[in-house]
Protein backbone atom coordinates (compact mmCIF):
# COMPACT_ATOMS: atom_id res chain seq x y z
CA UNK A 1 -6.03 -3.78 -8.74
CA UNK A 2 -8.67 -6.63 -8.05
CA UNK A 3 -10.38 -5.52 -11.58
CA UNK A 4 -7.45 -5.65 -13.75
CA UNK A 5 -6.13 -9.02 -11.42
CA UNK A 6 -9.48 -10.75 -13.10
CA UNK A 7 -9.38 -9.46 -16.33
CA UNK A 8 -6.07 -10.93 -16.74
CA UNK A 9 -6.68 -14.34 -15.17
CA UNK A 10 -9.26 -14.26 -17.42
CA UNK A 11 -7.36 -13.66 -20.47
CA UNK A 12 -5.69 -16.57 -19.72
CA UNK A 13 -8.61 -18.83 -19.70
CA UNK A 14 -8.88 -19.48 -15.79
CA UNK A 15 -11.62 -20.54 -13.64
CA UNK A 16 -11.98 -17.16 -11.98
CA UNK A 17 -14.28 -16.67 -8.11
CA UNK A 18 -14.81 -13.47 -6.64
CA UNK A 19 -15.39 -13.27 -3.41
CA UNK A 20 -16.97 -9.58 -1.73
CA UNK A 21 -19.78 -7.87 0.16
CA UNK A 22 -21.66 -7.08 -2.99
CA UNK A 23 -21.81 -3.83 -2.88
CA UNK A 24 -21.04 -2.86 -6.16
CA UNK A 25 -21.83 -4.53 -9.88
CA UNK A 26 -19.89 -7.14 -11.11
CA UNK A 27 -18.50 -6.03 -14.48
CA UNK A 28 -17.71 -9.24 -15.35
CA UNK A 29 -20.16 -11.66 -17.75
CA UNK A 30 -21.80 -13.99 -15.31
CA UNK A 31 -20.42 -17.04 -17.31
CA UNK A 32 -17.01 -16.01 -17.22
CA UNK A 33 -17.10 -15.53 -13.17
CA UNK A 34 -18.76 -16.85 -10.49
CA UNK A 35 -19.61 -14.65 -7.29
CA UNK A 36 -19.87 -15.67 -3.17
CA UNK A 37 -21.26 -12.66 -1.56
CA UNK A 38 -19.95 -12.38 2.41
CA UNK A 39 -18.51 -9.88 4.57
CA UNK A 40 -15.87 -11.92 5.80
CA UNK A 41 -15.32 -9.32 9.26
CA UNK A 42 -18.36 -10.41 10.50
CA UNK A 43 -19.64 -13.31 8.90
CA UNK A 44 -16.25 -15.48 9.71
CA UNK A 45 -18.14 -18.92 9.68
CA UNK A 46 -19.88 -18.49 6.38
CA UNK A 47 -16.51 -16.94 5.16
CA UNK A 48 -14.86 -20.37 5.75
CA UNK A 49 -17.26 -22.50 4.66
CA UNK A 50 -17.23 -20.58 1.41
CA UNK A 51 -13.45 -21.07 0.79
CA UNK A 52 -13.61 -24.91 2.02
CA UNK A 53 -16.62 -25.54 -0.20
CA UNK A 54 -17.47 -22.88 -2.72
CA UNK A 55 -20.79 -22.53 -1.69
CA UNK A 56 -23.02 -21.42 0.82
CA UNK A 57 -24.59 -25.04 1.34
CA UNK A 58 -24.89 -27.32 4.17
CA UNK A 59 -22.75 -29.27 2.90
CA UNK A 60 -21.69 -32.53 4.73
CA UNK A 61 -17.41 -32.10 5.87
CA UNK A 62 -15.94 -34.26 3.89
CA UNK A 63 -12.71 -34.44 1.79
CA UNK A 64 -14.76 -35.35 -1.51
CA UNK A 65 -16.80 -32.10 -1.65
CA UNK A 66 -14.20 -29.92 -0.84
CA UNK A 67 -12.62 -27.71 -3.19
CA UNK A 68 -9.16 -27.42 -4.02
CA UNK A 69 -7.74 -23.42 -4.81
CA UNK A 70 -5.22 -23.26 -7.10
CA UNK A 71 -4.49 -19.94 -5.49
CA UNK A 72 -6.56 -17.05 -3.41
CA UNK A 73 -5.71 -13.64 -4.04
CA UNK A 74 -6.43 -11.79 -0.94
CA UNK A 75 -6.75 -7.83 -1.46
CA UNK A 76 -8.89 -7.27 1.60
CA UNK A 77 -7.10 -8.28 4.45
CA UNK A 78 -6.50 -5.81 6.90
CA UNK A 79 -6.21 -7.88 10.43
CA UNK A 80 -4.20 -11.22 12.11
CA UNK A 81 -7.94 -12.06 12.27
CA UNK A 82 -8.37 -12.31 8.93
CA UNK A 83 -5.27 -14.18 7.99
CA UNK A 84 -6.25 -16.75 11.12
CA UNK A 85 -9.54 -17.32 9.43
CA UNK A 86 -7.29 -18.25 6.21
CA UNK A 87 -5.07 -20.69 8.05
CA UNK A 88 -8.03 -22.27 9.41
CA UNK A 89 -8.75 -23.55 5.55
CA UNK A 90 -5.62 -23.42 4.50
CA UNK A 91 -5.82 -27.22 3.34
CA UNK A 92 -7.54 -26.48 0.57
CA UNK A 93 -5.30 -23.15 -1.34
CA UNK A 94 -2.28 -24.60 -2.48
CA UNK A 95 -0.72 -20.87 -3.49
CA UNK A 96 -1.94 -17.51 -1.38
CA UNK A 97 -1.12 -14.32 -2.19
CA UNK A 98 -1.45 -11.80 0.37
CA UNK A 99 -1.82 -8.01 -1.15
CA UNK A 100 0.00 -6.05 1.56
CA UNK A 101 0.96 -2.19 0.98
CA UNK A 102 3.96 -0.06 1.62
CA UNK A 103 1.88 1.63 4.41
CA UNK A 104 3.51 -0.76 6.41
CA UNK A 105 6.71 1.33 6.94
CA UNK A 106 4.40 4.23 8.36
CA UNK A 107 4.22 1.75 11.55
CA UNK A 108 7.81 0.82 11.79
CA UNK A 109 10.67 2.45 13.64
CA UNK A 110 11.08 6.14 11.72
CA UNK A 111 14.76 6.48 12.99
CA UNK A 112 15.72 3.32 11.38
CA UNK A 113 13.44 3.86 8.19
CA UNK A 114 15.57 6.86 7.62
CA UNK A 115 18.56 5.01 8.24
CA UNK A 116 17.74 2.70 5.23
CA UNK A 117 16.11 4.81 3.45
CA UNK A 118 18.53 5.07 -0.21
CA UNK A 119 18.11 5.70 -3.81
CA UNK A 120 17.17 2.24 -4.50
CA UNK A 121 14.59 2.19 -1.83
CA UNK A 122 13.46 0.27 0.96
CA UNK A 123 13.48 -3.54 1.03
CA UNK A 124 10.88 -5.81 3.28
CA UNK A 125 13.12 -6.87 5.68
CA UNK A 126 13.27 -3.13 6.87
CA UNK A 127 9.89 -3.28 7.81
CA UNK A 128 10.49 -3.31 12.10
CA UNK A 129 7.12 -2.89 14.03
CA UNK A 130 7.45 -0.27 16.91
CA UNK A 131 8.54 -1.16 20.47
CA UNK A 132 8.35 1.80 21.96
CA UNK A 133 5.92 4.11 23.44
CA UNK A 134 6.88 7.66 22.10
CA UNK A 135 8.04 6.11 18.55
CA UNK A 136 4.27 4.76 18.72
CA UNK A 137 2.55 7.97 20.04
CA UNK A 138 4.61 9.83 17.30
CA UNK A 139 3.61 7.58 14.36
CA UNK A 140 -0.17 8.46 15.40
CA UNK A 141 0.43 11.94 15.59
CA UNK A 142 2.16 11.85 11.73
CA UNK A 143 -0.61 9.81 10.29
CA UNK A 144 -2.94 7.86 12.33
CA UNK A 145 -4.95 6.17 9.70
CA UNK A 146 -1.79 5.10 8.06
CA UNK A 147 -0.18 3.84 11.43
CA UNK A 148 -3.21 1.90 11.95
CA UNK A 149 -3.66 0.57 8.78
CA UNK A 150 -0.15 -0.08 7.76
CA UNK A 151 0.06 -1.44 11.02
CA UNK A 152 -2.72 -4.33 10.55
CA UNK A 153 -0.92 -5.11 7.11
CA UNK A 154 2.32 -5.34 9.09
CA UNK A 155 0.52 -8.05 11.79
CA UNK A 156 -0.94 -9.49 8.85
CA UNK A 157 2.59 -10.37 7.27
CA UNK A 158 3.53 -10.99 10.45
CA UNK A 159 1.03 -13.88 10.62
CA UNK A 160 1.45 -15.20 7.61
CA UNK A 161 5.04 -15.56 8.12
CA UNK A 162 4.21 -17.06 11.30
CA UNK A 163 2.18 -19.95 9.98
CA UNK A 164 3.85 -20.11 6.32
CA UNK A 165 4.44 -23.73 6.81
CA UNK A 166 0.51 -24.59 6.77
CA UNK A 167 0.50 -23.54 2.57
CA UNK A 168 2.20 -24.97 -0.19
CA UNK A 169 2.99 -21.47 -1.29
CA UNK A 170 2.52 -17.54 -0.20
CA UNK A 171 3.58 -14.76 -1.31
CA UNK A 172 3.25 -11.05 0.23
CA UNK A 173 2.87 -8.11 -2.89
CA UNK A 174 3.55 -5.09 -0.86
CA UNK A 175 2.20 -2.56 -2.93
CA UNK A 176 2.45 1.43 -3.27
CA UNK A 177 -0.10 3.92 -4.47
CA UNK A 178 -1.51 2.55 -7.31
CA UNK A 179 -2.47 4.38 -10.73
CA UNK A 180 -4.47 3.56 -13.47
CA UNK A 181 -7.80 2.72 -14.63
CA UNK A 182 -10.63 1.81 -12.14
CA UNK A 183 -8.51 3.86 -9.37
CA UNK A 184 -10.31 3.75 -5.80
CA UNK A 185 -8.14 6.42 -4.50
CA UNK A 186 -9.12 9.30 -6.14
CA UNK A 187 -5.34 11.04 -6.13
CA UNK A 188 -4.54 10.76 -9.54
CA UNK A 189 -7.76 12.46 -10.86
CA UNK A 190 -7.87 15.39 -8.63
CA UNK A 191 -4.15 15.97 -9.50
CA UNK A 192 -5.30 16.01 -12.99
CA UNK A 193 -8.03 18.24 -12.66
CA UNK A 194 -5.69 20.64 -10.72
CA UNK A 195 -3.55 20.74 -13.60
CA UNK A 196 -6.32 21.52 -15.70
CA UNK A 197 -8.09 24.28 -13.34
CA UNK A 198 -4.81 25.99 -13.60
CA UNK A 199 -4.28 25.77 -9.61
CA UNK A 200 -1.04 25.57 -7.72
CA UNK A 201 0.21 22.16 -6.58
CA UNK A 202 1.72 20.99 -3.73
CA UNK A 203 4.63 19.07 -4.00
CA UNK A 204 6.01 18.69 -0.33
CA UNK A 205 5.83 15.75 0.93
CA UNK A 206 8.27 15.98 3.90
CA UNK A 207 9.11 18.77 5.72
CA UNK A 208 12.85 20.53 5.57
CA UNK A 209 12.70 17.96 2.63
CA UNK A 210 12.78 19.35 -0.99
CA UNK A 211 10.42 18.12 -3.10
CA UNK A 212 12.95 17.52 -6.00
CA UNK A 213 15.09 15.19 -3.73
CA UNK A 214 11.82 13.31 -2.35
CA UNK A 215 11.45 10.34 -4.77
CA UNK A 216 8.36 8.16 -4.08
CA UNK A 217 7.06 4.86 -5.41
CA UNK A 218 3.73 3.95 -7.64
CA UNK A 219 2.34 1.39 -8.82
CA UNK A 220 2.79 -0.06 -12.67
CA UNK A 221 5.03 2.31 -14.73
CA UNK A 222 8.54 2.53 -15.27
CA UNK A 223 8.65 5.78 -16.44
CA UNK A 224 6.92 7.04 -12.64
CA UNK A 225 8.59 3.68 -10.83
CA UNK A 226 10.65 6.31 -8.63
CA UNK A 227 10.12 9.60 -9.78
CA UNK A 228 9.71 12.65 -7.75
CA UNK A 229 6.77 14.49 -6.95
CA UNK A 230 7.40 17.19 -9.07
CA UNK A 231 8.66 15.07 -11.86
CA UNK A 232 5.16 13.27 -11.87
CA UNK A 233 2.94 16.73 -11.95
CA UNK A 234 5.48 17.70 -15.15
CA UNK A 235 4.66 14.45 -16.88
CA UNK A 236 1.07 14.68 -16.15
CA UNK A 237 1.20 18.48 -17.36
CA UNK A 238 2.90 17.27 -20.74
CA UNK A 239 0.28 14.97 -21.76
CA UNK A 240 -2.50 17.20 -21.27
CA UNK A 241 -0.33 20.29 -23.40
CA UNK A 242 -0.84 22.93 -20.54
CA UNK A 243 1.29 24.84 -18.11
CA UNK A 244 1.03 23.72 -14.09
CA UNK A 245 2.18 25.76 -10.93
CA UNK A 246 4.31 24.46 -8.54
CA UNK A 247 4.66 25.26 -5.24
CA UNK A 248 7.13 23.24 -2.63
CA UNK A 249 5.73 24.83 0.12
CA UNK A 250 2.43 23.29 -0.06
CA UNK A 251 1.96 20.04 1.39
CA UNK A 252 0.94 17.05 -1.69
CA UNK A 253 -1.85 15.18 -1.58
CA UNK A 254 -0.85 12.55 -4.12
CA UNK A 255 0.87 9.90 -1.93
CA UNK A 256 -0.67 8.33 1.37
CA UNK A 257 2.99 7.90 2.86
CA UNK A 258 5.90 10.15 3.63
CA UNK A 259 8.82 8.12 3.08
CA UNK A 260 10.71 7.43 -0.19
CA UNK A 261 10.61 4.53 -2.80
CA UNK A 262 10.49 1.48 -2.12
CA UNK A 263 12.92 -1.43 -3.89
CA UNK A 264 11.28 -3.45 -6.69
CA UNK A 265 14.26 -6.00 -7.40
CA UNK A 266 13.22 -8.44 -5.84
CA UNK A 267 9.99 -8.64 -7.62
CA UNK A 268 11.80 -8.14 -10.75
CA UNK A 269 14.28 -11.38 -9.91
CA UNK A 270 11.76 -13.75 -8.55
CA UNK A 271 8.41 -12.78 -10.75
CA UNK A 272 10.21 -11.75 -13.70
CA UNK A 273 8.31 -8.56 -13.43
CA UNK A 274 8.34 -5.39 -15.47
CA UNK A 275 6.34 -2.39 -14.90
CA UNK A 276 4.82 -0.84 -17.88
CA UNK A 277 4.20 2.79 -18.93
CA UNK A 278 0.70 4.31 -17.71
CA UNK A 279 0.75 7.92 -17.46
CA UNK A 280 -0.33 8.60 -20.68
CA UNK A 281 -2.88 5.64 -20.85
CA UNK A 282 -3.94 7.34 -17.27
CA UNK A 283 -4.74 10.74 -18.43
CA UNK A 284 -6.31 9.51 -21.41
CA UNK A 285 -8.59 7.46 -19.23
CA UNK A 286 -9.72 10.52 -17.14
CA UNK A 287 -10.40 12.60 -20.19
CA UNK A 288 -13.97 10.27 -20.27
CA UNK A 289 -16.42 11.90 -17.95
CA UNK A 290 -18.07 8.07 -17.39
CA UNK A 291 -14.61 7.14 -15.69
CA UNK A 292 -14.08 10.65 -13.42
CA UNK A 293 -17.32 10.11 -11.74
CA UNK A 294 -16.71 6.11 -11.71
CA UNK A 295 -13.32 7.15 -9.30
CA UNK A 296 -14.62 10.12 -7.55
CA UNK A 297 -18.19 8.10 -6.10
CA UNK A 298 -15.04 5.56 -4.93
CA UNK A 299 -13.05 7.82 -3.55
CA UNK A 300 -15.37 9.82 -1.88
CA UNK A 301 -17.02 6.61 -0.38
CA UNK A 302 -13.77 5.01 0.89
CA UNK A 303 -12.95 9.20 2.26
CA UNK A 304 -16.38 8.50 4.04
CA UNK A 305 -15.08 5.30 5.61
CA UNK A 306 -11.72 6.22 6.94
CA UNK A 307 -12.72 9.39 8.12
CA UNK A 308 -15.57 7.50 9.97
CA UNK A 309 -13.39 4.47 10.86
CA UNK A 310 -10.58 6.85 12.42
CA UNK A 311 -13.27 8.45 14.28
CA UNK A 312 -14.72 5.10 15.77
CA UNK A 313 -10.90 4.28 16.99
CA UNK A 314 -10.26 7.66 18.70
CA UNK A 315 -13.46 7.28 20.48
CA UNK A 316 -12.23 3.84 21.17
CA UNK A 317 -8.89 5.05 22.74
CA UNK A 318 -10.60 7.82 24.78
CA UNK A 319 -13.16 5.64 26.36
CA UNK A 320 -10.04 2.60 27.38
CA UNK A 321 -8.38 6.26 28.97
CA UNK A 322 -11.22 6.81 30.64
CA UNK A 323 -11.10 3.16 32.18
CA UNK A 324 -7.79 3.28 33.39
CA UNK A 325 -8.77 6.58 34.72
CA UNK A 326 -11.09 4.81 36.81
CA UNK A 327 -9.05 1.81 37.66
């Protein structure tokens, strides 16, 4: 997303900034864009003074050598932390744009969800955190990575809204699975090269759910905007001329959530926003060896990361147990 975000702004002639930890190359001419390197978790004070002044000098606080944002596009937030340490600066973005996700609803109310759950899919205002203890306990058990990080995006929105009067503008994208070029997920490409290894895919995504009732939501095409998992693996299929096996007792690994579409009118009313066709342009991409590995050393490095992050929370939890144990 942040790639293709730049590329465009770029296109049309901006002044772009990138702001990240540096841990990967910049693909972008060093003329064209200009890069602050800072891990904003923990290095909040040199985080601020980067946004405030563009730089990592000692510069002396005053409203002359400030600079002014036209907007911030924030794709890394994952904490009311890091949307405080915004506000704290907020003087100087006059439009921010906070790049949520659809994980979200994996940390609301499930009972509800499925109450307004239609064909035309779930709006934001359907998005209610969890109040209880067993709708909490059984959110964890579902998906724990995607309670806890949909619920971070969800106190992040939260936040924002909280606070909205400190910008001149914000807006929330909350985003599905995306596909595409320069994918960090990793999905996509191993459905592909299922498909091609001739192996059976899953396509259950609920249980007592059948797959060919279960749409879901992606990002960027209209011809996958809501389609159903086994839709999707038939398209996919098509443009690479072979067969694929189905199987609707096998549990799919192509989405991270297990709730339906969600509803893109609004986006379509206020941004004037149409999504364009990328299957084909998708599978095409893949066919280069260059871009499979490019995706899979993502993937497999952001695989690394959750399954090390969820581990680092579960310890976490057992040793604030073993407190109130002793308490």
């Amino acid at each position: 997303m942040g790639r293709h975000t730049v590329s465009l702004l770029l296109d049309e002639g901006a002044d772009v900034w990138l702001l990240n930890r540096g841990k990967t190359r910049n693909p972008f001419p060093e003329q064209r864009v200009k890069v602050l390197k800072c891990d904003r978790m923990n290095e909040q004070k040199k985080f601020r003074r980067l946004l405030e002044y563009g730089g990592e000098e000692e510069l002396e606080a005053s409203a002359s050598t400030r600079v002014e944002w036209d907007a911030v596009i924030d794709f890394v937030c994952f904490r009311r932390k890091g949307i405080e340490d915004i506000l704290l600066v907020s003087g100087c973005i006059k439009h921010y744009v906070f790049v949520s996700s659809d994980s979200v609803f994996m940390a609301c109310e499930r009972s509800k969800i499925e109450g307004y759950q239609s064909k035309s899919g779930l709006k934001e205002e359907h998005a209610i955190p969890i109040n209880n203890k067993q709708s909490k306990r059984e959110a964890k058990e579902r998906n724990y990575y995607q309670y806890e990080y949909g619920g971070g995006k969800l106190d992040c929105e939260l936040c924002l809204q909280e606070n909205s009067g400190k910008f001149d503008r914000y807006t929330i994208l909350r985003l599905p699975d995306v596909i595409g070029p320069f994918d960090n997920l990793g999905s996509f490409l191993n459905l592909q090269k299922a498909i091609l290894g001739n192996h059976v895919i899953g396509t259950r995504a609920i249980p007592d759910v059948s797959p060919e009732a279960h749409q879901i939501s992606l990002c960027y095409a209209p011809d996958v905007a809501k389609p159903t998992i086994p839709e999707l693996i038939k398209m996919v299929a098509e443009e690479l001329k072979v067969e694929c096996k189905q199987d609707p007792g096998l549990e799919t690994e192509l989405v991270s959530v297990d709730f339906g579409p969600i509803c893109n009118e609004k986006a379509k009313q206020l941004l004037q926003w149409e999504p364009t066709e990328v299957v084909r342009q998708t599978v095409e991409w893949y066919k280069d060896e260059e871009n499979m590995r490019y995706t899979a050393h993502l993937a497999d490095s952001r695989c690394d990361a959750q399954i090390s992050w969820c581990n680092q929370q579960q310890q976490q939890q057992q040793q604030r147990v073993k407190y109130y144990a002793i308490a």
